[in-house]
C-alpha atoms as a PDB file:
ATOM      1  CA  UNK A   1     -20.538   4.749  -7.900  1.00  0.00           C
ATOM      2  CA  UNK A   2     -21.195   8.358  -6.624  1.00  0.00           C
ATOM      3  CA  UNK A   3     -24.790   7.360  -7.000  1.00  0.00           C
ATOM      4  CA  UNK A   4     -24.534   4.497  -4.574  1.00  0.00           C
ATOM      5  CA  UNK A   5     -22.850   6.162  -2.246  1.00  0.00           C
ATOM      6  CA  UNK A   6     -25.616   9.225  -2.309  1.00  0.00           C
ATOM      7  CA  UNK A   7     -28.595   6.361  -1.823  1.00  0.00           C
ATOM      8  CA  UNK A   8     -26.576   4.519   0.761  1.00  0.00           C
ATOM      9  CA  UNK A   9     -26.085   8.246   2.617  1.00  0.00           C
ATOM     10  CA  UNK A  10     -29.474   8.838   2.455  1.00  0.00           C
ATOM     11  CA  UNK A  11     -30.790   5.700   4.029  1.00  0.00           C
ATOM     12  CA  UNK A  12     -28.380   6.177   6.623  1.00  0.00           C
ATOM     13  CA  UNK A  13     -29.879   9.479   7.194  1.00  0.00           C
ATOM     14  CA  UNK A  14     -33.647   7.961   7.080  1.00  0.00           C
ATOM     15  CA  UNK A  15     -31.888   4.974   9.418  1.00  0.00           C
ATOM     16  CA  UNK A  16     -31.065   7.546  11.882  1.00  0.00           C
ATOM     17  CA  UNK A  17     -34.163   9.703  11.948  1.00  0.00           C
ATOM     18  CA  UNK A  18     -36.160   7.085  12.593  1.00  0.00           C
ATOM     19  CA  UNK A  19     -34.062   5.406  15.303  1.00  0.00           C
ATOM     20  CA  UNK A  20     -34.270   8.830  17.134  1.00  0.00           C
ATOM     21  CA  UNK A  21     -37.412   9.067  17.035  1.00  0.00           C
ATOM     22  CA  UNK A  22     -37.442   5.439  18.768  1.00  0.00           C
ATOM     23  CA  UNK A  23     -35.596   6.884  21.354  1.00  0.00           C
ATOM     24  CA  UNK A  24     -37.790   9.913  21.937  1.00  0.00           C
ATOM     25  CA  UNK A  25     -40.199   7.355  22.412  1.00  0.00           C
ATOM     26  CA  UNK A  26     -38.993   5.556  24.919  1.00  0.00           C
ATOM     27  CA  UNK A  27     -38.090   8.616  26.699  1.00  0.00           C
ATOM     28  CA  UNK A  28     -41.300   9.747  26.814  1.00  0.00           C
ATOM     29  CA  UNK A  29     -43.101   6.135  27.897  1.00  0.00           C
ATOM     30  CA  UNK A  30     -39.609   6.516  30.585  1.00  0.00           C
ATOM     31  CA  UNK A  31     -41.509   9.960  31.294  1.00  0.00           C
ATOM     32  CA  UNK A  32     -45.213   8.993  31.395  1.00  0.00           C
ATOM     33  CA  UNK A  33     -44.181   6.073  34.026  1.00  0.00           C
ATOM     34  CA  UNK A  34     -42.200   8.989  36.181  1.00  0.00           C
ATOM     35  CA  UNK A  35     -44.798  10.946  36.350  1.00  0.00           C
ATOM     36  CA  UNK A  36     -47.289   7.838  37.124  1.00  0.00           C
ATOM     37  CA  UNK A  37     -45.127   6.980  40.002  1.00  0.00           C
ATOM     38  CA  UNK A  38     -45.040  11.070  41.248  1.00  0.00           C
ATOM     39  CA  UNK A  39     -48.832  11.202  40.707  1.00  0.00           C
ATOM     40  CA  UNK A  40     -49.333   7.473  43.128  1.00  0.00           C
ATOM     41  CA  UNK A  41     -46.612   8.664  45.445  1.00  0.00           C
ATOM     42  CA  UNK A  42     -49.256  12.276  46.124  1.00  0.00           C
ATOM     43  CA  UNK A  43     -51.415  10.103  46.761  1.00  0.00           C
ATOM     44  CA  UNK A  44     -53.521   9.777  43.392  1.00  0.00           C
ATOM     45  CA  UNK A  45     -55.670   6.914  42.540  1.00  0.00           C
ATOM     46  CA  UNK A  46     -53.584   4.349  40.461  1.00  0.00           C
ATOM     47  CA  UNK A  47     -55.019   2.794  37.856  1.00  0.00           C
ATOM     48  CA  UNK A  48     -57.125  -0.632  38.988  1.00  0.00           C
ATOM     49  CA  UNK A  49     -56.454  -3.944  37.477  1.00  0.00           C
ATOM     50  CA  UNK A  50     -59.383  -5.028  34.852  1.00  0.00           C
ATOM     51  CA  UNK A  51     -58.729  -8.550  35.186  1.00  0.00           C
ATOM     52  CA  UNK A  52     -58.885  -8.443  39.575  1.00  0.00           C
ATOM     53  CA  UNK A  53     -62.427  -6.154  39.257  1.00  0.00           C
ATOM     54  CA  UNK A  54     -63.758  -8.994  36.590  1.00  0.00           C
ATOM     55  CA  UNK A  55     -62.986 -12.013  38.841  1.00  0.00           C
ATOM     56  CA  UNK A  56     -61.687 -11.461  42.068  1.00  0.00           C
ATOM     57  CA  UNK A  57     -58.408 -12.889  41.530  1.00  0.00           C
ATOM     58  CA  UNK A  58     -54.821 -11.127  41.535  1.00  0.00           C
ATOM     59  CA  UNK A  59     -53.109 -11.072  37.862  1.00  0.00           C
ATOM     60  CA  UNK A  60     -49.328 -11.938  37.420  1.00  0.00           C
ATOM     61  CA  UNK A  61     -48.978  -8.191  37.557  1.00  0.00           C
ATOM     62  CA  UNK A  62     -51.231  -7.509  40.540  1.00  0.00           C
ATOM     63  CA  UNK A  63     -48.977  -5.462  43.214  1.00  0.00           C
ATOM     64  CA  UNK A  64     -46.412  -3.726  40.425  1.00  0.00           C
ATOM     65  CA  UNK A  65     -47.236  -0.384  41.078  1.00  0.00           C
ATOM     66  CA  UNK A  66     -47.370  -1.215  45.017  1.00  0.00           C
ATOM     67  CA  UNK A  67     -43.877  -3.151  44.476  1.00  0.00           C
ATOM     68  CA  UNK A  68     -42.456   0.203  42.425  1.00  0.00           C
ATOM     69  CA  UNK A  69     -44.061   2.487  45.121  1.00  0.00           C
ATOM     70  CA  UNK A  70     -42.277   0.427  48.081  1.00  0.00           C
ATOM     71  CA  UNK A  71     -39.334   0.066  46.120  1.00  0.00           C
ATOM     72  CA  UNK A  72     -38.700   3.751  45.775  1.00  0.00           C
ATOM     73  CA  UNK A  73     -39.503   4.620  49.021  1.00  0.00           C
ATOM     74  CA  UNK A  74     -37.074   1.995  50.145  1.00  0.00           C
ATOM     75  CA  UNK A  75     -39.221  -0.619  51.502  1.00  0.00           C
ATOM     76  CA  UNK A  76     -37.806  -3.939  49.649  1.00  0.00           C
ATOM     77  CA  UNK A  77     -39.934  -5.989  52.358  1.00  0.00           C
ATOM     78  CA  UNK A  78     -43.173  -4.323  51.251  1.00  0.00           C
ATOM     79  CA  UNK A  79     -42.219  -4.776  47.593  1.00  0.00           C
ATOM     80  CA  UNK A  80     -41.601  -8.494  48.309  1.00  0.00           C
ATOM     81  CA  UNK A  81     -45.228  -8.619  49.677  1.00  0.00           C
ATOM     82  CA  UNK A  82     -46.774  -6.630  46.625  1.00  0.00           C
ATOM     83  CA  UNK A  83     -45.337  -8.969  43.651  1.00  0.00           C
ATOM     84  CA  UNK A  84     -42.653 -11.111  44.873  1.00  0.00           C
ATOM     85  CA  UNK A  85     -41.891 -13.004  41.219  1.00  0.00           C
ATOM     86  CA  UNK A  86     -41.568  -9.543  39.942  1.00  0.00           C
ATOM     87  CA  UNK A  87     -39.371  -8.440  43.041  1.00  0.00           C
ATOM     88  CA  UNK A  88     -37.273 -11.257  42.424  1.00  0.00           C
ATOM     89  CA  UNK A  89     -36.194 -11.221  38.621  1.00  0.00           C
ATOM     90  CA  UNK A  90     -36.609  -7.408  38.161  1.00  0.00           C
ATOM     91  CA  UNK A  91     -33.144  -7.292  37.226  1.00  0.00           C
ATOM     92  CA  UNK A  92     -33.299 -10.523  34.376  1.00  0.00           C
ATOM     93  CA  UNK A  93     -37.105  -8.510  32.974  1.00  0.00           C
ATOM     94  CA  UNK A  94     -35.061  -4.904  32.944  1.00  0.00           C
ATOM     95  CA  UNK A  95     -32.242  -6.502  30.829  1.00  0.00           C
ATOM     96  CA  UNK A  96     -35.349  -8.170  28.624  1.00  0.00           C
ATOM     97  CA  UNK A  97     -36.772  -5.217  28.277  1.00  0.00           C
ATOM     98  CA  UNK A  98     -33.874  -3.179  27.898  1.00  0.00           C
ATOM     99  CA  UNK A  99     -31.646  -5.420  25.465  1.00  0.00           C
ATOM    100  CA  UNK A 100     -35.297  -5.797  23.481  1.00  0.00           C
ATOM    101  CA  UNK A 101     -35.590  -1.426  22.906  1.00  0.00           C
ATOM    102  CA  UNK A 102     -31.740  -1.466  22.147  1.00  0.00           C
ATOM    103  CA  UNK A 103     -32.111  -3.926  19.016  1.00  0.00           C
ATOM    104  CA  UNK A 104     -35.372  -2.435  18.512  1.00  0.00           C
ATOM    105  CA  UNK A 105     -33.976   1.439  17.869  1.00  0.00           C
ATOM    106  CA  UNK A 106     -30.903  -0.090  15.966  1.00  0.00           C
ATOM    107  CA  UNK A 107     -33.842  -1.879  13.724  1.00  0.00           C
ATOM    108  CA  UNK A 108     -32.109  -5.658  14.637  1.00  0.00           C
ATOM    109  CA  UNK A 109     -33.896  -8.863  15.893  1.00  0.00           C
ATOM    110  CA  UNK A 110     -33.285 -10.353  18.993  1.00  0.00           C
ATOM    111  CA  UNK A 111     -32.735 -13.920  18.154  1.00  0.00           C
ATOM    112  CA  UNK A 112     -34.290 -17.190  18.928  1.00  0.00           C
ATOM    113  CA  UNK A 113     -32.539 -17.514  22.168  1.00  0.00           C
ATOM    114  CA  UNK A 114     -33.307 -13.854  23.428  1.00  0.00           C
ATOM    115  CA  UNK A 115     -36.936 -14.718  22.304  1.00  0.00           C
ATOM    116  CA  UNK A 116     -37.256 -18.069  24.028  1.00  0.00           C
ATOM    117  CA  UNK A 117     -35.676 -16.456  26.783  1.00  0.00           C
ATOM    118  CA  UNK A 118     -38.488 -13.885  27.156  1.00  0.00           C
ATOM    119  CA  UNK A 119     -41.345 -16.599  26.460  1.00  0.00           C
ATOM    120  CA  UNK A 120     -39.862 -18.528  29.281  1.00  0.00           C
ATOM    121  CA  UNK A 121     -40.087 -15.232  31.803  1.00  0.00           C
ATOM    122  CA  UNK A 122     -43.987 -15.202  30.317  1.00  0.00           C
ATOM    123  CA  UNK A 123     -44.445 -18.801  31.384  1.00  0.00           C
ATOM    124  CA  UNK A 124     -43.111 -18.274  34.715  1.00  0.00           C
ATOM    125  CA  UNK A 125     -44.908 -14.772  35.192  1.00  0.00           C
ATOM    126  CA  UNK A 126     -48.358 -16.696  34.413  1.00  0.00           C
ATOM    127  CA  UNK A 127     -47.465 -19.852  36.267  1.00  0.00           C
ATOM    128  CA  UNK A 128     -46.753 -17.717  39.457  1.00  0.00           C
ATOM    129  CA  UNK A 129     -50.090 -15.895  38.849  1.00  0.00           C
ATOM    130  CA  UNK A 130     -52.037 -19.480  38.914  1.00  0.00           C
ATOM    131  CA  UNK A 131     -49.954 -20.302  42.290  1.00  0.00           C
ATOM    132  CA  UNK A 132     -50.495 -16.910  43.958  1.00  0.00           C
ATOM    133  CA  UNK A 133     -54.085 -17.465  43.753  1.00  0.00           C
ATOM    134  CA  UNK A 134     -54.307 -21.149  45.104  1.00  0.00           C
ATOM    135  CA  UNK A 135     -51.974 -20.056  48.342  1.00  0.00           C
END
């Protein structure tokens, strides 16, 4: 019995260890996109989008650094302009991507409906890429 208890109390340690270490983690990628914003905002290059220097066209995620730069200066009509599917369900994709780190530091799945949920965003993301182009 006391030996059960000793394993069990060590993989709760090990549990915990590694979720903090998830959590540094998405501290620092919390960090690295900070200081990407800072470094866009002093006017530094951001980084182009392969997919728009290949072919011309504007990606589902053509505009987000514009959109994040106009949001946090305050312009929300700029923002609209830059990416306006991502303008418009920012809120539903940070609770996606949110709710997703949460049960991924706790080591949980998300379920089928969290994860059909989050294919269905996808769909719409690339469907609104294919219609931003043809407008």
């Amino acid at each position: 019995m006391a030996a059960e208890n000793n394993l069990s109390q060590k993989n709760t340690e090990a549990k915990n260890r590694y979720s903090s270490r998830k959590v540094l983690f998405l501290l620092l990628v919390l960090l690295a996109g900070s200081a990407y914003l800072v470094w866009t905002r002093a006017g530094g290059a951001a980084v182009p989008c392969l997919f728009h220097a290949v072919t011309g066209l504007d990606c589902p995620g053509c505009g987000v650094t514009r959109m994040i730069r106009a949001i946090s200066e305050g312009d929300f009509g700029a923002a609209l302009r830059a990416n306006a599917f991502l303008f418009v369900t920012a809120p539903y994709l940070l609770f996606l991507i949110g709710y997703s780190a949460y049960k991924w530091v706790r080591n949980e799945r998300t379920g089928a409906k969290f994860e059909a949920a989050a294919i269905l965003y996808c769909v719409g993301l690339v469907v609104f890429g294919i219609v931003r182009n043809l407008l």
